[in-house]
PDB file of N, CA and C in Angstrom:
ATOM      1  N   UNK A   1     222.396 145.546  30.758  1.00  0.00           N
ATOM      2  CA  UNK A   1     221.561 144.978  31.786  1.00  0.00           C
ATOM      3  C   UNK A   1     222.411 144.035  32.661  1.00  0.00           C
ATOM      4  N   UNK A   2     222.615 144.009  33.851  1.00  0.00           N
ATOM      5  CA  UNK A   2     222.767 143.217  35.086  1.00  0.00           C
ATOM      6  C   UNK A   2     222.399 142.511  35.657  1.00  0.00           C
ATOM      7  N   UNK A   3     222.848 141.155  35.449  1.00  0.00           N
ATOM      8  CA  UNK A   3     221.788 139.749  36.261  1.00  0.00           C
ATOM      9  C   UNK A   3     221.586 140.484  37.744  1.00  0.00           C
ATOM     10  N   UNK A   4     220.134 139.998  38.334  1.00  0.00           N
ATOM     11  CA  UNK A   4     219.708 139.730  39.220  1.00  0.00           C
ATOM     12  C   UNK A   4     220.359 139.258  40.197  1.00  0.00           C
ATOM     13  N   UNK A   5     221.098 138.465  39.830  1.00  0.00           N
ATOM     14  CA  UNK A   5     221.866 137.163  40.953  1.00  0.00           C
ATOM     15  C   UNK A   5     222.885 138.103  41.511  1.00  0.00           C
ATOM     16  N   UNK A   6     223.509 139.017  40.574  1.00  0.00           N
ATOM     17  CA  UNK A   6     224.930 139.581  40.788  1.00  0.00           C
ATOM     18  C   UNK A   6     224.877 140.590  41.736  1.00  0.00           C
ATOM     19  N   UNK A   7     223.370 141.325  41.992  1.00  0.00           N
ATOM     20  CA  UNK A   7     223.465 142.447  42.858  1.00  0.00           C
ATOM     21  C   UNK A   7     223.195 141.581  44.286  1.00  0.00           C
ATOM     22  N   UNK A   8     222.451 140.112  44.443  1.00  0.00           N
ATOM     23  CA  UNK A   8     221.847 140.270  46.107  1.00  0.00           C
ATOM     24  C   UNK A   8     222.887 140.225  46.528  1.00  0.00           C
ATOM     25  N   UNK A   9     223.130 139.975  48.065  1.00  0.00           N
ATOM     26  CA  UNK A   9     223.597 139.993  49.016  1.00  0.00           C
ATOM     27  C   UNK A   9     224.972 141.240  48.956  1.00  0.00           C
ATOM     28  N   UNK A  10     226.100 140.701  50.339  1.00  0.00           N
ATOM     29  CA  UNK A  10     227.122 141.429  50.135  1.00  0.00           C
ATOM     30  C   UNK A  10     227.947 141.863  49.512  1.00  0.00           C
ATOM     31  N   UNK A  11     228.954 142.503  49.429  1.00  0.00           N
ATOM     32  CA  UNK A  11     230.047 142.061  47.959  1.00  0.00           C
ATOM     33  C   UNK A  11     231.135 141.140  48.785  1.00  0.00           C
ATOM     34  N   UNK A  12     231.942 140.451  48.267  1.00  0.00           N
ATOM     35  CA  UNK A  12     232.756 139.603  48.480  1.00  0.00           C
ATOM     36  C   UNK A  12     233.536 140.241  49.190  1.00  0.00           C
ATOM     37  N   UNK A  13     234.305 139.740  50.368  1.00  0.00           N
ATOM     38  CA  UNK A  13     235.419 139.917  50.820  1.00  0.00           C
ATOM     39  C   UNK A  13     236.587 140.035  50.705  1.00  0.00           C
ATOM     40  N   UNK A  14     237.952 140.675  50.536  1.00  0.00           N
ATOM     41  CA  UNK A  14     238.953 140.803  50.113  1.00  0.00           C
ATOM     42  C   UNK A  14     239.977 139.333  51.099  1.00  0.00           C
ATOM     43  N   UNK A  15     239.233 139.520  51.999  1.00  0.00           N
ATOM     44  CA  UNK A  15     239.641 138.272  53.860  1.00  0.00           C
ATOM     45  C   UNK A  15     238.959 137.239  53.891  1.00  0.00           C
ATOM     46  N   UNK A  16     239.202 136.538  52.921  1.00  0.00           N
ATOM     47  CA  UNK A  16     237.916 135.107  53.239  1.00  0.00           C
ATOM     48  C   UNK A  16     238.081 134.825  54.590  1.00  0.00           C
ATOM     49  N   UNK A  17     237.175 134.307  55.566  1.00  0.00           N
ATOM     50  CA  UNK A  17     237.626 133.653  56.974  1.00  0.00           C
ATOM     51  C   UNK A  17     236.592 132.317  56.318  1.00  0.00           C
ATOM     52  N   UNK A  18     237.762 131.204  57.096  1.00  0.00           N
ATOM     53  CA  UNK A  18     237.623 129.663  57.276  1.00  0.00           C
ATOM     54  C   UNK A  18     236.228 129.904  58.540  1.00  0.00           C
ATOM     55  N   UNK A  19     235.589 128.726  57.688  1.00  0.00           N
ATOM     56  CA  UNK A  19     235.013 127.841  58.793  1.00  0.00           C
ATOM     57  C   UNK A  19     235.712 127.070  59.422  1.00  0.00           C
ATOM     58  N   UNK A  20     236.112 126.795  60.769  1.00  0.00           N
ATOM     59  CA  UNK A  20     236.495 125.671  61.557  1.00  0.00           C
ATOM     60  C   UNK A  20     235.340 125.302  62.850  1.00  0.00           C
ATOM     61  N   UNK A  21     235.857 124.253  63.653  1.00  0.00           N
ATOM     62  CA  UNK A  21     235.172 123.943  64.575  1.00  0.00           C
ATOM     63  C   UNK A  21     236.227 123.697  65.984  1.00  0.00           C
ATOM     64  N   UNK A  22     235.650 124.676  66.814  1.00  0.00           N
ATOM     65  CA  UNK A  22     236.807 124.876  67.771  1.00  0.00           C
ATOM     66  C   UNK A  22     236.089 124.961  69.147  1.00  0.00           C
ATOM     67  N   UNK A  23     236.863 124.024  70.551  1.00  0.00           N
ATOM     68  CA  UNK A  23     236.225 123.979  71.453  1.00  0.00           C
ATOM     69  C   UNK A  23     236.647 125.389  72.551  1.00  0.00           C
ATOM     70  N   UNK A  24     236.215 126.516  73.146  1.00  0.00           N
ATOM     71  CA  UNK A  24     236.311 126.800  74.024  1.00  0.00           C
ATOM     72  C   UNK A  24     235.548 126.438  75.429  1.00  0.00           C
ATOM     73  N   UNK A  25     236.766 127.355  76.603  1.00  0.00           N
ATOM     74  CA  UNK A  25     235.733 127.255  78.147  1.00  0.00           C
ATOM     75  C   UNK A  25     234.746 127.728  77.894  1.00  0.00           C
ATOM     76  N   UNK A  26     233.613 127.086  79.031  1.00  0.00           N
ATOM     77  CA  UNK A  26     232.515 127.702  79.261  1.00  0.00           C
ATOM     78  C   UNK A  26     233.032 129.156  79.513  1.00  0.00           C
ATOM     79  N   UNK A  27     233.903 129.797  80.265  1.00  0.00           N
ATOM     80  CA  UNK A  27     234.258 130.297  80.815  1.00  0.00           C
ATOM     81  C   UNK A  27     234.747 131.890  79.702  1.00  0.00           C
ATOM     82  N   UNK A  28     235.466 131.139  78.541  1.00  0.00           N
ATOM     83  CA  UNK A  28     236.214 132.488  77.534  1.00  0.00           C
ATOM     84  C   UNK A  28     234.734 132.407  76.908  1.00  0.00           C
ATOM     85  N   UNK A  29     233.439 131.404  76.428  1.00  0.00           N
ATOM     86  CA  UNK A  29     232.277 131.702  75.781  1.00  0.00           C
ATOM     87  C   UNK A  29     231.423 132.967  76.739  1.00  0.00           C
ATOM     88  N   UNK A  30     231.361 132.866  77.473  1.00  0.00           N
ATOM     89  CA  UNK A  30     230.218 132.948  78.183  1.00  0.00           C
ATOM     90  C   UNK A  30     230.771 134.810  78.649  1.00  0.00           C
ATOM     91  N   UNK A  31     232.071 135.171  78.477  1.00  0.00           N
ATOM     92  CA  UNK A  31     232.394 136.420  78.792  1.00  0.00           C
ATOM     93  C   UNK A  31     232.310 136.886  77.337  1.00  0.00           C
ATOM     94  N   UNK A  32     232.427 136.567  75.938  1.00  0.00           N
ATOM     95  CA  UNK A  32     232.355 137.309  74.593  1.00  0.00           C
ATOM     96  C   UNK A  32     230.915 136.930  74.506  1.00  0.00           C
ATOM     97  N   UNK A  33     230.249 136.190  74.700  1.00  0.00           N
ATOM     98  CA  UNK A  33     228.863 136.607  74.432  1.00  0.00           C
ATOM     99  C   UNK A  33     228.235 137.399  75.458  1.00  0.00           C
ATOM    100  N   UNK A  34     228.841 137.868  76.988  1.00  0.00           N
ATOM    101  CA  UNK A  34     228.104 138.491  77.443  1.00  0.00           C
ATOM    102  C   UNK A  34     228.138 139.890  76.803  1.00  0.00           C
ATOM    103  N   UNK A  35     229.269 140.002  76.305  1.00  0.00           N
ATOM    104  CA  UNK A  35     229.413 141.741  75.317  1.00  0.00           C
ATOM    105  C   UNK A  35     228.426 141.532  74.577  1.00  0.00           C
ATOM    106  N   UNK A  36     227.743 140.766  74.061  1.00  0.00           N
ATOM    107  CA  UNK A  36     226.509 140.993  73.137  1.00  0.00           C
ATOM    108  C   UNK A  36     226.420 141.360  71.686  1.00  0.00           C
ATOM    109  N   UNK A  37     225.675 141.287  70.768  1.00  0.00           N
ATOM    110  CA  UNK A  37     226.229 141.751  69.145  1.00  0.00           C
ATOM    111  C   UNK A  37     227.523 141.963  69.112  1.00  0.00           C
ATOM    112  N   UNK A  38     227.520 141.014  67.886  1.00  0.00           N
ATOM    113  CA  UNK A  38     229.300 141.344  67.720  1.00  0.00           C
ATOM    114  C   UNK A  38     230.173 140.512  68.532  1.00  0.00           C
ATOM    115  N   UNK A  39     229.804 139.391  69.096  1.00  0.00           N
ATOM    116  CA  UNK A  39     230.857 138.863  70.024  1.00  0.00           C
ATOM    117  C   UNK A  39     231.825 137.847  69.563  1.00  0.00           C
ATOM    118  N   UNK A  40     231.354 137.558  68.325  1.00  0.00           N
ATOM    119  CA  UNK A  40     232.009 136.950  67.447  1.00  0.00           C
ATOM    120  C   UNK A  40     232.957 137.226  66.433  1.00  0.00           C
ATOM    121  N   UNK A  41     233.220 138.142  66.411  1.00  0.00           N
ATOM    122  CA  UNK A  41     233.924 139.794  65.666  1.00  0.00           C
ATOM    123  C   UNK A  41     234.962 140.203  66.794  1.00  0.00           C
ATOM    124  N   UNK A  42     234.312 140.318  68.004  1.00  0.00           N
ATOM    125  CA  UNK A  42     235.420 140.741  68.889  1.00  0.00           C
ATOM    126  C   UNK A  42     236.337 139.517  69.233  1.00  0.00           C
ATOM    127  N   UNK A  43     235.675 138.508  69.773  1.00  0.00           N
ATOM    128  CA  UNK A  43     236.634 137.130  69.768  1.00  0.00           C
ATOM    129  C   UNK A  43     237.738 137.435  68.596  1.00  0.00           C
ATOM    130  N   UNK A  44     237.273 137.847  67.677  1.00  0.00           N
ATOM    131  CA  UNK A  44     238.553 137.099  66.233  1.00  0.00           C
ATOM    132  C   UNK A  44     239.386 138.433  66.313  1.00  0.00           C
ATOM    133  N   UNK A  45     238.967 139.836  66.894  1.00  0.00           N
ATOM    134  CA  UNK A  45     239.840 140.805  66.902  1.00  0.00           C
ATOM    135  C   UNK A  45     240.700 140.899  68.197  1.00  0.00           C
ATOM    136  N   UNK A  46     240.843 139.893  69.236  1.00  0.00           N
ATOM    137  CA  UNK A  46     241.449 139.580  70.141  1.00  0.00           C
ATOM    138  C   UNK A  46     242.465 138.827  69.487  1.00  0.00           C
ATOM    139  N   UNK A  47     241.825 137.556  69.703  1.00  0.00           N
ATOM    140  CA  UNK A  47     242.694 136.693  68.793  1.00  0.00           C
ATOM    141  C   UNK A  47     243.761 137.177  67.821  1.00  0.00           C
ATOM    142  N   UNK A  48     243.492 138.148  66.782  1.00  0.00           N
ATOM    143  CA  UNK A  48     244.224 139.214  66.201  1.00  0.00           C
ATOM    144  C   UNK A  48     245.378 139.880  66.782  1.00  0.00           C
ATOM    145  N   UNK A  49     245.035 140.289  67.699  1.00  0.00           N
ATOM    146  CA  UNK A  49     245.866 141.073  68.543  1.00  0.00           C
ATOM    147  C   UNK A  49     246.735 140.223  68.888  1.00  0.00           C
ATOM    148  N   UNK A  50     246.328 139.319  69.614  1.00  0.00           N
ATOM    149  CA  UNK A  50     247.459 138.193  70.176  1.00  0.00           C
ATOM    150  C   UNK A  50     248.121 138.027  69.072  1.00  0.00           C
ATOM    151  N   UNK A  51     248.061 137.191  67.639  1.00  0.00           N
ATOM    152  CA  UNK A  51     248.331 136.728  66.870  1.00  0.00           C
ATOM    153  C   UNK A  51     250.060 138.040  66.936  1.00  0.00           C
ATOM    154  N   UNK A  52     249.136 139.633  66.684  1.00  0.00           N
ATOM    155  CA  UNK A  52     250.130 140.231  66.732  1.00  0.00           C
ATOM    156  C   UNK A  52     251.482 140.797  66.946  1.00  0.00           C
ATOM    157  N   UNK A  53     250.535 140.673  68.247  1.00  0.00           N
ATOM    158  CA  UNK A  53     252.191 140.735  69.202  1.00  0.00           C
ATOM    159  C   UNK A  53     252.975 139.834  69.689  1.00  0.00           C
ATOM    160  N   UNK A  54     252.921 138.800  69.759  1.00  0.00           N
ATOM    161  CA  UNK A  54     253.394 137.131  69.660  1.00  0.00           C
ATOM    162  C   UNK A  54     254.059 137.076  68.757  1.00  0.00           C
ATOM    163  N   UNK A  55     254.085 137.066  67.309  1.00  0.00           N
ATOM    164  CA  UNK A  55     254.365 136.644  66.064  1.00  0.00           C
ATOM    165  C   UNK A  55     255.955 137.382  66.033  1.00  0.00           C
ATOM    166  N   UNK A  56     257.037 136.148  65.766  1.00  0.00           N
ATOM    167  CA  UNK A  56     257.807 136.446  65.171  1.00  0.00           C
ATOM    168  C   UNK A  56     258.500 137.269  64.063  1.00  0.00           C
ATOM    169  N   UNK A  57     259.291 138.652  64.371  1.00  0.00           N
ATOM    170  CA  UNK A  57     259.891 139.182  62.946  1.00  0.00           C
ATOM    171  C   UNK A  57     260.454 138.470  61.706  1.00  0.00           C
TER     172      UNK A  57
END
């Protein structure tokens, strides 16, 4: 038998992501939320990208 507790929600992530608190422009907000669902997902897969190709060998 299997606690209750163990099945709700998601399963855990292999990628924990941090909470932080970070100021953007009105300007970079107001264009990722106009994409709509998901704009918060796409922000961090930008960000990603940059991270990418920037980053030192």
């Amino acid at each position: 038998m299997v606690p209750l507790k163990s099945l709700r929600g998601r399963p855990k992530s292999e990628n924990k992501k941090q909470l932080v608190s970070v100021r953007y422009s009105p300007e970079v907000l107001a264009y990722f939320k106009s994409t709509g669902e998901g704009w918060q997902s796409l922000m961090d897969s930008v960000l990603r990208q940059y991270v990418a190709s920037h980053s030192r060998p």
